[in-house]
C-alpha atoms as a PDB file:
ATOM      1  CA  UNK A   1      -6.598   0.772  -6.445  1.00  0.00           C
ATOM      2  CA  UNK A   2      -7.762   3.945  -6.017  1.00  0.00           C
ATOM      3  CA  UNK A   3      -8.595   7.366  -7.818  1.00  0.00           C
ATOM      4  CA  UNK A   4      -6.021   9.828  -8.306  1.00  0.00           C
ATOM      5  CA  UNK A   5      -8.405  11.993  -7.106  1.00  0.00           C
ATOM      6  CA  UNK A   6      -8.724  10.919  -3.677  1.00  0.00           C
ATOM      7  CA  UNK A   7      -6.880  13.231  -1.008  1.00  0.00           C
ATOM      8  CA  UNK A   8      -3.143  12.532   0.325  1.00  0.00           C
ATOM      9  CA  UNK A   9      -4.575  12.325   3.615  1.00  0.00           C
ATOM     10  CA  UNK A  10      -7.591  10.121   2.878  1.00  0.00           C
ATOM     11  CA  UNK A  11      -5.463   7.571   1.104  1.00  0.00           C
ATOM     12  CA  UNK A  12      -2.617   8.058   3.386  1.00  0.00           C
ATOM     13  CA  UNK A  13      -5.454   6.681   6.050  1.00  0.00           C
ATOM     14  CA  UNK A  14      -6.771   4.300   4.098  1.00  0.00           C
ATOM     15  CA  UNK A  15      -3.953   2.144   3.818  1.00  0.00           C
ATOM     16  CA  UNK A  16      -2.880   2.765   7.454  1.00  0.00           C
ATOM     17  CA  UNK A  17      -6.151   1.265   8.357  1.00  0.00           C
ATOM     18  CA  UNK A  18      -5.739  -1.524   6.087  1.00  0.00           C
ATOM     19  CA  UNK A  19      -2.528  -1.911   7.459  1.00  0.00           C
ATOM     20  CA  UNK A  20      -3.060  -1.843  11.371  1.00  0.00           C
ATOM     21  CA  UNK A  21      -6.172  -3.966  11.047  1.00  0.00           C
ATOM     22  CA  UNK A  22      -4.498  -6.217   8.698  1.00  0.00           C
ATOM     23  CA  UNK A  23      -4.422  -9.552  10.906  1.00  0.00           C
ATOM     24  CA  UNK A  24      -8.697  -9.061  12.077  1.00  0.00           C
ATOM     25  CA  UNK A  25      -9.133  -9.092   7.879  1.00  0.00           C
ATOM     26  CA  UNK A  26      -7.646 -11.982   7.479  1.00  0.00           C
ATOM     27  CA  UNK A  27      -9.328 -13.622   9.785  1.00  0.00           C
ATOM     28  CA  UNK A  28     -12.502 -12.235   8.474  1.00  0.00           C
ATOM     29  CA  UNK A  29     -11.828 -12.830   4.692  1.00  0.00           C
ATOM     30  CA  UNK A  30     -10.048 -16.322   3.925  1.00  0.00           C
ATOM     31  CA  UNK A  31      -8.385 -14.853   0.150  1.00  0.00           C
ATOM     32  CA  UNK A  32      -6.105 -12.442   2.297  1.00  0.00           C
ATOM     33  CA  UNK A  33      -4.628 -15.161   4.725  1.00  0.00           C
ATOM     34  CA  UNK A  34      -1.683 -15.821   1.992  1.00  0.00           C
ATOM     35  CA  UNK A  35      -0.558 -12.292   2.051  1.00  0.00           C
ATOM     36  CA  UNK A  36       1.589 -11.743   4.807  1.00  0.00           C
ATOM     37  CA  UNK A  37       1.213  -7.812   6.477  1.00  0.00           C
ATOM     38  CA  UNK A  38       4.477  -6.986   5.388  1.00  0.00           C
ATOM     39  CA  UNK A  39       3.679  -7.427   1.541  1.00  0.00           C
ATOM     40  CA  UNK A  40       1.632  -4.920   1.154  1.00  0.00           C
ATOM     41  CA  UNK A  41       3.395  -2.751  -0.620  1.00  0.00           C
ATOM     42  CA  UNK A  42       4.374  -4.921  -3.800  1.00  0.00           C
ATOM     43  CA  UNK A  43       7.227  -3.664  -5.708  1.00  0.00           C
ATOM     44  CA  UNK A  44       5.964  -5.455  -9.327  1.00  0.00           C
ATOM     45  CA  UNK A  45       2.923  -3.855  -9.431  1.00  0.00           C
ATOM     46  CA  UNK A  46       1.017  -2.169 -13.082  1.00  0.00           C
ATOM     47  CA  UNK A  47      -0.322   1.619 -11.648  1.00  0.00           C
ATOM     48  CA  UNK A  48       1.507   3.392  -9.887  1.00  0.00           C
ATOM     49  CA  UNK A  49       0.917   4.090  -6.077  1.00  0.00           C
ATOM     50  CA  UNK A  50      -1.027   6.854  -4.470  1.00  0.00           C
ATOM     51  CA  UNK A  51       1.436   9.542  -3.330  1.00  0.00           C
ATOM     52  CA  UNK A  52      -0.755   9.360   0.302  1.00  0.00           C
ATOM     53  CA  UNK A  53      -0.014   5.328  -0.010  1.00  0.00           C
ATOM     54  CA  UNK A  54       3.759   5.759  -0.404  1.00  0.00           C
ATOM     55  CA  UNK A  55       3.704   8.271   2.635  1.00  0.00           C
ATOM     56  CA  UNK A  56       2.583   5.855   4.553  1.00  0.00           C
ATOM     57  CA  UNK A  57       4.669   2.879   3.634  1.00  0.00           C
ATOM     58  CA  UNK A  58       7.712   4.733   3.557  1.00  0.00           C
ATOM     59  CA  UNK A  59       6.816   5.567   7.763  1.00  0.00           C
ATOM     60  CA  UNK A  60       6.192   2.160   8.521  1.00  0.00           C
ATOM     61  CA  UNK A  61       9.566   0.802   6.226  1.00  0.00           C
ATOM     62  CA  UNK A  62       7.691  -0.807   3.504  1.00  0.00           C
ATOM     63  CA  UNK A  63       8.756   1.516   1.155  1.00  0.00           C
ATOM     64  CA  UNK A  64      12.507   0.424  -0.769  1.00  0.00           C
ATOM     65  CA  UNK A  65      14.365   1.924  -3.323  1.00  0.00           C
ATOM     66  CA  UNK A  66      13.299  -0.761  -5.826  1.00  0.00           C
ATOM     67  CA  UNK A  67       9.525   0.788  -4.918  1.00  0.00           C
ATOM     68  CA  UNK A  68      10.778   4.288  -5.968  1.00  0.00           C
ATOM     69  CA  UNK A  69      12.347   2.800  -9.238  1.00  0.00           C
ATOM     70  CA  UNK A  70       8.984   1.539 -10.010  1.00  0.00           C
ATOM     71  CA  UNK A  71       6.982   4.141  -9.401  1.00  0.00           C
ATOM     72  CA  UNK A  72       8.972   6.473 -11.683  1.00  0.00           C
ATOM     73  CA  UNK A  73       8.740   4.109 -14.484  1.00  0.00           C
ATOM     74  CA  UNK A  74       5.132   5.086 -14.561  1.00  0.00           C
ATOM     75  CA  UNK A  75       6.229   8.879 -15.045  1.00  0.00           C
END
């Protein structure tokens, strides 16, 4: 979660650094070890994403068209 009024770019980073660096956080923080790298980007989710987020997932294949229906039921 995030504000909407954080940059494209900074969010867009954000999550790529979560991403890359997601197997050292698990090690470091036990509650992430159930959440395998590639579930990430959760389709059932209550906000919608970051448009800098959804850049980013949809570059690394995360991103499906059951994501996009989501996200536009938040529009």
């Amino acid at each position: 979660m995030t504000s909407a009024s954080l940059s494209d770019d900074d969010a867009y980073k954000l999550i790529k650094t979560l991403h890359e660096n997601w197997e050292k956080l698990r090690e470091d923080y036990p509650p992430l070890r159930s959440v395998a790298r590639d579930k990430l980007a959760l389709v059932d989710v209550t906000a919608p994403y970051h448009p800098g987020a959804i850049r980013y997932f949809k570059e690394v294949g995360l991103w499906t068209d059951a994501h996009d229906a989501k996200q536009a039921s938040f529009k």
